[in-house]
Protein backbone atom coordinates (compact mmCIF):
# COMPACT_ATOMS: atom_id res chain seq x y z
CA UNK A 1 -60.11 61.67 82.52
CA UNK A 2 -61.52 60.64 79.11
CA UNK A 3 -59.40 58.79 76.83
CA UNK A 4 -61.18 58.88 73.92
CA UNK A 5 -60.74 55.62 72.96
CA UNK A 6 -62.65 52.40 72.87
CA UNK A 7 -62.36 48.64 74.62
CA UNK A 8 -61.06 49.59 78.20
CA UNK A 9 -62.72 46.72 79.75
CA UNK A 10 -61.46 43.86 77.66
CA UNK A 11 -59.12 41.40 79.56
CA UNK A 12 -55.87 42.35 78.46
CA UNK A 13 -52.86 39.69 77.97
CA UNK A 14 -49.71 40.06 80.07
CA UNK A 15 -46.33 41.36 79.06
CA UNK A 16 -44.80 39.72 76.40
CA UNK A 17 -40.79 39.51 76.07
CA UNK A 18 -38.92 40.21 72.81
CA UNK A 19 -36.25 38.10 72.89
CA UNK A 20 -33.21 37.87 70.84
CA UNK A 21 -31.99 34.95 68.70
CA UNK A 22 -28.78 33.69 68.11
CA UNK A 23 -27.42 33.02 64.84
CA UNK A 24 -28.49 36.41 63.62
CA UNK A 25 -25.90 37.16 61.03
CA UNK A 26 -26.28 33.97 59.37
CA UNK A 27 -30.42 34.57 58.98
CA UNK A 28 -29.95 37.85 57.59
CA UNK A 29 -27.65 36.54 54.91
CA UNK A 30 -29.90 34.53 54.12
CA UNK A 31 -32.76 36.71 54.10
CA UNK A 32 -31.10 39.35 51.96
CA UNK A 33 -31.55 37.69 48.40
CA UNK A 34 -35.41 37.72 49.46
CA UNK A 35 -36.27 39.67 51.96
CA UNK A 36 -40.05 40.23 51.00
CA UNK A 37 -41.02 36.77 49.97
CA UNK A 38 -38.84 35.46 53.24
CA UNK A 39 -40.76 37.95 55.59
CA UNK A 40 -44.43 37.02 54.85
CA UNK A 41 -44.32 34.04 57.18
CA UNK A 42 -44.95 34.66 60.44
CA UNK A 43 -43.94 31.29 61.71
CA UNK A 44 -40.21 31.39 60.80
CA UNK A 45 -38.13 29.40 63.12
CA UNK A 46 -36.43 30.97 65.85
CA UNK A 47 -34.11 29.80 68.26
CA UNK A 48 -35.43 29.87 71.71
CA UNK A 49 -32.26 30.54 72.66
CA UNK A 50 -32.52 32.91 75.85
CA UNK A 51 -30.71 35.87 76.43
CA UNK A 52 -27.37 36.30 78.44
CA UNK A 53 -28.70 39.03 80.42
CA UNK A 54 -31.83 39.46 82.13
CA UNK A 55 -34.31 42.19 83.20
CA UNK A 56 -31.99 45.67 83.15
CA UNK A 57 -28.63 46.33 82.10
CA UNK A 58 -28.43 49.05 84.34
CA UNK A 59 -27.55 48.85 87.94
CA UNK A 60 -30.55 48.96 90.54
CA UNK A 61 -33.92 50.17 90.25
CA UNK A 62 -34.51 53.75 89.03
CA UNK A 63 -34.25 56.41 91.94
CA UNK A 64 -37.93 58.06 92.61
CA UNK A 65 -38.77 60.40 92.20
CA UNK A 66 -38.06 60.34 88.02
CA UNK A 67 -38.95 62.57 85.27
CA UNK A 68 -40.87 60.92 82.65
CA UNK A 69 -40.02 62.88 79.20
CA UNK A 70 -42.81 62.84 76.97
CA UNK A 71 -41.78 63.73 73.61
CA UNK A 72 -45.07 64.65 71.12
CA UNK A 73 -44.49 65.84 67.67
CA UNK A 74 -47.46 68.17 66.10
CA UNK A 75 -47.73 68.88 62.63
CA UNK A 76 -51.62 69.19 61.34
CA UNK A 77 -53.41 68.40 64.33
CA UNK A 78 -55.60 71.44 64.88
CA UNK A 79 -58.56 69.27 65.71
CA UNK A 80 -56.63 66.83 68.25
CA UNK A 81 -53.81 68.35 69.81
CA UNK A 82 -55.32 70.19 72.39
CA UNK A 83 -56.79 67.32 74.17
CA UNK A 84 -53.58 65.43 73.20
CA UNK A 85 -51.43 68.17 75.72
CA UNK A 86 -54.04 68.34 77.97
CA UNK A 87 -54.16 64.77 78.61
CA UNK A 88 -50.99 64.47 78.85
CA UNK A 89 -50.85 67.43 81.62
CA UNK A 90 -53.89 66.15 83.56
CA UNK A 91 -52.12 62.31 84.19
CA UNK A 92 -50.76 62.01 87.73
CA UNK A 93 -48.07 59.29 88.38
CA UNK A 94 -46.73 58.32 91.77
CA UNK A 95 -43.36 59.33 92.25
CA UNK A 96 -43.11 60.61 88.34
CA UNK A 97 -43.01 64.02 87.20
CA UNK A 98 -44.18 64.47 83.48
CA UNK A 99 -41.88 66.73 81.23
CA UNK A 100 -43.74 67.19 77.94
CA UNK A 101 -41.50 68.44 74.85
CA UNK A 102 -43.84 69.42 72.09
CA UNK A 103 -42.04 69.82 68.83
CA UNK A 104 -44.37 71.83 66.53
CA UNK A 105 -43.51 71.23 62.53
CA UNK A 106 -44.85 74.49 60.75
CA UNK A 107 -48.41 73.20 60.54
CA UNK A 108 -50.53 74.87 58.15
CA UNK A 109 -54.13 73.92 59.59
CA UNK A 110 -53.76 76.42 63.29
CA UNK A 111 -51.82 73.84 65.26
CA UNK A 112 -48.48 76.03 65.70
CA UNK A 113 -50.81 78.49 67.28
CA UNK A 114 -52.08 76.19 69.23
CA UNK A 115 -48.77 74.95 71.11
CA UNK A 116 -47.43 78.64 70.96
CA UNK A 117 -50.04 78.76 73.74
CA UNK A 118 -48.76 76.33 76.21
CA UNK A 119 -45.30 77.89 76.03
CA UNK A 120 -44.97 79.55 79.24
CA UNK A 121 -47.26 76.35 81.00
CA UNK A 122 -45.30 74.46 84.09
CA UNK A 123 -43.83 71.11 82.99
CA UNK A 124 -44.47 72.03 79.18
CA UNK A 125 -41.05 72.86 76.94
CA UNK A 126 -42.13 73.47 73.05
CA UNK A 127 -40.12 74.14 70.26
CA UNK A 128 -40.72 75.31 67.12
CA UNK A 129 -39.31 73.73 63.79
CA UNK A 130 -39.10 76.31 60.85
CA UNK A 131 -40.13 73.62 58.47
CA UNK A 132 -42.03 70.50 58.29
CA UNK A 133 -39.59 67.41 58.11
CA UNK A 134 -41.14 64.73 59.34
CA UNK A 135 -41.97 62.91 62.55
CA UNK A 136 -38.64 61.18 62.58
CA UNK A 137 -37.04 64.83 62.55
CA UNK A 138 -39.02 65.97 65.18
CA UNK A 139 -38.70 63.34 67.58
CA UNK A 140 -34.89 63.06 67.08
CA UNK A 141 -34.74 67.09 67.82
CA UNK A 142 -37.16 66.50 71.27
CA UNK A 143 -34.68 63.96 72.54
CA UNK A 144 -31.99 66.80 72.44
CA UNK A 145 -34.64 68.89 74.83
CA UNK A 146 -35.48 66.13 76.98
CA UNK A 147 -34.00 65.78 80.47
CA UNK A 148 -35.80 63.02 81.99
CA UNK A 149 -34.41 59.89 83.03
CA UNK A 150 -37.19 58.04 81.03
CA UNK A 151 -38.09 59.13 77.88
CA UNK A 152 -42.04 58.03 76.24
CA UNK A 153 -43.29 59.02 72.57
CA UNK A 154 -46.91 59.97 72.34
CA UNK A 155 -48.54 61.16 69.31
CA UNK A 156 -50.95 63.99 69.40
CA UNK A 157 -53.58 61.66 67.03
CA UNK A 158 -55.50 60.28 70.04
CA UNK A 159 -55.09 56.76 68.95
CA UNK A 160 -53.71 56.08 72.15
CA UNK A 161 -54.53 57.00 75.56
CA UNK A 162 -52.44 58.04 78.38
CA UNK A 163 -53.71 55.76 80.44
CA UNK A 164 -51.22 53.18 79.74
CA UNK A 165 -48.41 55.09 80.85
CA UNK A 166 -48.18 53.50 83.99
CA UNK A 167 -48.30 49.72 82.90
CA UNK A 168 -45.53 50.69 80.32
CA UNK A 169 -43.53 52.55 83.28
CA UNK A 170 -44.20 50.38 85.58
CA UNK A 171 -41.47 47.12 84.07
CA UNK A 172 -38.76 50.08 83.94
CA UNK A 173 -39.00 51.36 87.17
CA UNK A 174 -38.81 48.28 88.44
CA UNK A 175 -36.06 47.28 86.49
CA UNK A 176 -37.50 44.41 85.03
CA UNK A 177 -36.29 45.89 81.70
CA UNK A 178 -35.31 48.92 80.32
CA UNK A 179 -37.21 49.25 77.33
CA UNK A 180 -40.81 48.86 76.63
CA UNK A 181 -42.97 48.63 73.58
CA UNK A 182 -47.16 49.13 73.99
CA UNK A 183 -48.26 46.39 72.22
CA UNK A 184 -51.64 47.46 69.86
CA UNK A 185 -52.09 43.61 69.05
CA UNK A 186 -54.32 41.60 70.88
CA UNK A 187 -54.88 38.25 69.78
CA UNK A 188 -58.40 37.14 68.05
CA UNK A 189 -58.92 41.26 67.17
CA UNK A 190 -58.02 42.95 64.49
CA UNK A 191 -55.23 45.65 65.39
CA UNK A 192 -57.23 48.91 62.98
CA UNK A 193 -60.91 48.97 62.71
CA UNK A 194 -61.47 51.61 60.28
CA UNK A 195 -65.71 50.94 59.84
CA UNK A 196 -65.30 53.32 56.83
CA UNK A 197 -62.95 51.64 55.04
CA UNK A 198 -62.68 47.63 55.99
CA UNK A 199 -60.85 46.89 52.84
CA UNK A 200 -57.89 49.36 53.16
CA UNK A 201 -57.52 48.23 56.67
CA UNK A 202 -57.60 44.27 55.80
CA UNK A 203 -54.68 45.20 53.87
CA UNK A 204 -53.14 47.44 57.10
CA UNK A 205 -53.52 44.84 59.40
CA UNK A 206 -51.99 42.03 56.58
CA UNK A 207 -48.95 44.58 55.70
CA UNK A 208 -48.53 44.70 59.55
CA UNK A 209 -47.87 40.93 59.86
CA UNK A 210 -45.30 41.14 56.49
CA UNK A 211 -43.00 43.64 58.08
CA UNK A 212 -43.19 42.54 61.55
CA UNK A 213 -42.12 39.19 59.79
CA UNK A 214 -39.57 40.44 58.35
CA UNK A 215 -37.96 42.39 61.36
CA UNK A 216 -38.39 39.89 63.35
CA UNK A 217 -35.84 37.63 61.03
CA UNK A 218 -33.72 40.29 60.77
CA UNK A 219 -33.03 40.94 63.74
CA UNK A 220 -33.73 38.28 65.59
CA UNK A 221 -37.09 39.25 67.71
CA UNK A 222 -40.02 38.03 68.36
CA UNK A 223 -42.10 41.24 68.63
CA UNK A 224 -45.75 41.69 67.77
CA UNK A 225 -45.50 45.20 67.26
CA UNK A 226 -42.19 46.80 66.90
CA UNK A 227 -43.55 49.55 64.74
CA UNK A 228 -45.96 51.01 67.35
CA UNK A 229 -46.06 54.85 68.74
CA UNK A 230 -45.78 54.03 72.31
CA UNK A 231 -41.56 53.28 72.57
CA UNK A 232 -40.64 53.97 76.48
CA UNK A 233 -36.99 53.50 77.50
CA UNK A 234 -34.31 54.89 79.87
CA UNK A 235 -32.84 57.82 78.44
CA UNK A 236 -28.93 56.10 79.15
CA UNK A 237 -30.28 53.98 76.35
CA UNK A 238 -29.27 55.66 73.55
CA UNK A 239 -26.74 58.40 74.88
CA UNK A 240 -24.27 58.75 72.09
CA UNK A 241 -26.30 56.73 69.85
CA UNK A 242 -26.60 58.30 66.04
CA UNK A 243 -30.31 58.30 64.71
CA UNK A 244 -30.70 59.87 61.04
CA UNK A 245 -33.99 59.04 59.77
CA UNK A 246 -36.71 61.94 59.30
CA UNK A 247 -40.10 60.02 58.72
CA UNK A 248 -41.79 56.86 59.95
CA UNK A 249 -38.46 54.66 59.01
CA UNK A 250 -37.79 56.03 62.30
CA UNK A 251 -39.73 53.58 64.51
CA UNK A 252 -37.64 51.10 62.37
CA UNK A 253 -34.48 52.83 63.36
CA UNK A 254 -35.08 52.76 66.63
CA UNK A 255 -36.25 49.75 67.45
CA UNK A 256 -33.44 48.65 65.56
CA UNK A 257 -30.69 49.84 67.33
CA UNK A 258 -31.67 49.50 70.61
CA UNK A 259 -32.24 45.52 70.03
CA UNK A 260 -28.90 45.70 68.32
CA UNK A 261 -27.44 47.31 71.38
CA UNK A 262 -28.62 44.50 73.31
CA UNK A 263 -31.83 46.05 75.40
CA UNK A 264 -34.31 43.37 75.55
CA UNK A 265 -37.90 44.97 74.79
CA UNK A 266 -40.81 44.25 77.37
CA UNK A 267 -44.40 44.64 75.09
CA UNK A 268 -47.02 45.40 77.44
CA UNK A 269 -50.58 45.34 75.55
CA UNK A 270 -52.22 48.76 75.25
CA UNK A 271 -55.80 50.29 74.24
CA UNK A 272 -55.37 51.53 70.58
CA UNK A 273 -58.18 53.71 68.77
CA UNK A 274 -57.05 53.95 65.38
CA UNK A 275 -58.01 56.55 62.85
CA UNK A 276 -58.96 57.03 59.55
CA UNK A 277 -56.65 58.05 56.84
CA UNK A 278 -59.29 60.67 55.83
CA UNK A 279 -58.89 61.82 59.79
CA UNK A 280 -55.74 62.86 59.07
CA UNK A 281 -53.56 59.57 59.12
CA UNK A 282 -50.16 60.41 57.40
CA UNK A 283 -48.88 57.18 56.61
CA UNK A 284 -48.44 57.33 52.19
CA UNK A 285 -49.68 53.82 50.60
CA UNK A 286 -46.90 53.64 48.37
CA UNK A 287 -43.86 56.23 49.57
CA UNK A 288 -43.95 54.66 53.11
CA UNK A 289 -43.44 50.92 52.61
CA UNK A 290 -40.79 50.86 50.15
CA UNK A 291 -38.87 53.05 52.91
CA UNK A 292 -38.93 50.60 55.45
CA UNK A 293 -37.83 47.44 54.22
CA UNK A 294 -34.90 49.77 53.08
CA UNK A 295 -34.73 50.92 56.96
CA UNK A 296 -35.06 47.19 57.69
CA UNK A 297 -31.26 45.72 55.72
CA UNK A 298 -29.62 49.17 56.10
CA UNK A 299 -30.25 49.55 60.20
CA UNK A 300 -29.19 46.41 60.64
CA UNK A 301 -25.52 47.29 59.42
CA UNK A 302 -25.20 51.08 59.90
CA UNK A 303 -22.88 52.81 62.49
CA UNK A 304 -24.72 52.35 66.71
CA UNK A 305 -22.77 55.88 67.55
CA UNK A 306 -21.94 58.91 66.78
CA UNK A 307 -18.33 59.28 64.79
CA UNK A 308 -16.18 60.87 67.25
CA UNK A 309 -15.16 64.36 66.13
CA UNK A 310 -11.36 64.10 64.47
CA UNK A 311 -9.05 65.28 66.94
CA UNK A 312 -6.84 68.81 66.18
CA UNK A 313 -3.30 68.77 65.32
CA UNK A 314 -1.15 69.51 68.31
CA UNK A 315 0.29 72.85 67.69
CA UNK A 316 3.87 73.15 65.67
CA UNK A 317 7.57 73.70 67.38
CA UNK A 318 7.45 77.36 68.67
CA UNK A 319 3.37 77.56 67.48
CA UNK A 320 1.14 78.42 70.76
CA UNK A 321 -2.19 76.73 70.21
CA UNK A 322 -4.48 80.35 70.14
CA UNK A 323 -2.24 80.76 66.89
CA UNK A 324 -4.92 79.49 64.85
CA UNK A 325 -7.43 82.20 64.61
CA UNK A 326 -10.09 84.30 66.95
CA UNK A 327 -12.81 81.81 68.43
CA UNK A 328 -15.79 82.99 66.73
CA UNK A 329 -18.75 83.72 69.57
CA UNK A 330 -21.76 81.08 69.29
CA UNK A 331 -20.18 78.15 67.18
CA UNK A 332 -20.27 74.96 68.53
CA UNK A 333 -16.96 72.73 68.76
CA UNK A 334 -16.48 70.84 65.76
């Protein structure tokens, strides 16, 4: 199977653990009267402090065979998302059975039409958005479709290739951890290679290093890549756990709270082809950025779960509780 992308031959570093600090709270008060200026060196001391837990929280190894759920949002990828599903559908895992939930945004370049087409295909689920809200939205509304006990997000760009499913299964089968992140740096190359446009992605791969700075003080980590596409993870991971953001502060979010919940991310280096913004990149220069140092400080703070739902009244002296009204057909419990 073609991966369309670039390098697969280059020696490729081992795993690399993102541990957690202690002394977070303290850092991040710190950090919060300058969080830019703070963020832009890399080589902020952490503690090496290891963590009180090691490789899963979870009892035992996964039971095989699993279901991997692969969760790819569309929106304006006529020219990719074809080979993206059928990529996806063509991978054979040992012992793993793919689920792929394709959330389709309301494209207006022929890609809805496109994933209307693999409705009725085995092992495909798609669902249809009525309008466009971001990649966030769409990944947050394929987690409530997915039924797998892993759960993987892949893009239907190409940048990636499907060929590193395995290596970023592999740690969470095994229970080595329960939470993987594929890992786009390698050291001595530059992450994007955009021949077209060397200046704009200079400044990429700089910005990169500033916000993976700062997260890393934040919350304590030290990640290469916490921002990248391919997140893999038990699905028990974040059962009950509130996500709210609709566009790319959503790799933030995540990230966030599962390191704040106390999973311990495994980054296992991957091949990574990236694009061109003129190819259809939909990152925004100037709306993105601002976005994410704000998803940075308020992620670190904001509710882990769901509010529980306020419990009813119990019913009055001599009041039976089917006083209160007809149950109207199709709503949900409050």
């Amino acid at each position: 199977m073609q991966s369309g992308s670039h390098g697969r031959d280059r020696k490729r570093p081992g795993p690399r653990r993102g541990g957690t600090s202690d002394g977070v709270d303290v850092t991040v008060k710190l950090l919060l009267s300058a969080v830019v200026p703070a963020a832009t060196a890399r080589s902020v001391p952490m503690s090496s402090a290891p963590h009180t837990h090691s490789g899963s929280r979870f009892a035992g190894p996964l039971a095989l065979p699993l279901t991997l759920s692969v969760i790819m949002p569309v929106y304006n990828e006529s020219a990719t998302v074809t080979p993206a599903i059928e990529r996806v559908l063509a991978l054979q895992i040992p012992d793993v059975t793919i689920e792929l939930v394709v959330v389709e945004s309301n494209s207006s370049d022929g890609s809805r039409e496109i994933v209307r087409s693999y409705a009725n295909t085995p092992g495909v689920k798609v669902v249809l958005q009525r309008d466009p809200r971001g990649k966030g939205n769409a990944v947050r509304e394929g987690f409530a479709h997915a039924t797998g006990s892993v759960i993987l997000i892949q893009d239907a760009d190409l940048e990636y290739t499907v060929d590193d499913y395995p290596a970023l299964l592999a740690p969470i089968i095994d229970s080595s951890t329960d939470f993987t992140l594929g890992c786009r740096h390698v050291r001595g190359r530059p992450m994007r290679i955009m021949a077209d446009a060397r200046t704009r992605a200079t400044i990429v791969n700089a910005a990169h290093w500033v916000f993976t700075g700062m997260f890393d003080l934040i919350y304590g980590t030290r990640l290469r890549d916490p921002f990248t596409m391919y997140k893999v993870f038990r699905s028990e991971c974040i059962e009950g756990v509130e996500f709210v953001s609709d566009r790319f502060d959503f790799d933030w979010e995540l990230v966030a709270k599962l390191v704040r919940l106390g999973y311990r991310p495994l980054e296992v280096p991957i091949t990574y082809n990236a694009r061109a913004f003129e190819e259809g990149k939909k990152v925004r220069f100037f709306r993105d950025p601002p976005t994410w140092v704000w998803a940075c400080i308020r992620f670190r703070f904001s509710p882990l779960h769901r509010a529980a739902p306020p419990r009813s009244s119990p019913p009055a002296p001599g009041e039976s509780a089917g006083d209160a009204g007809p149950e109207v057909p199709g709503t949900p419990p409050l």
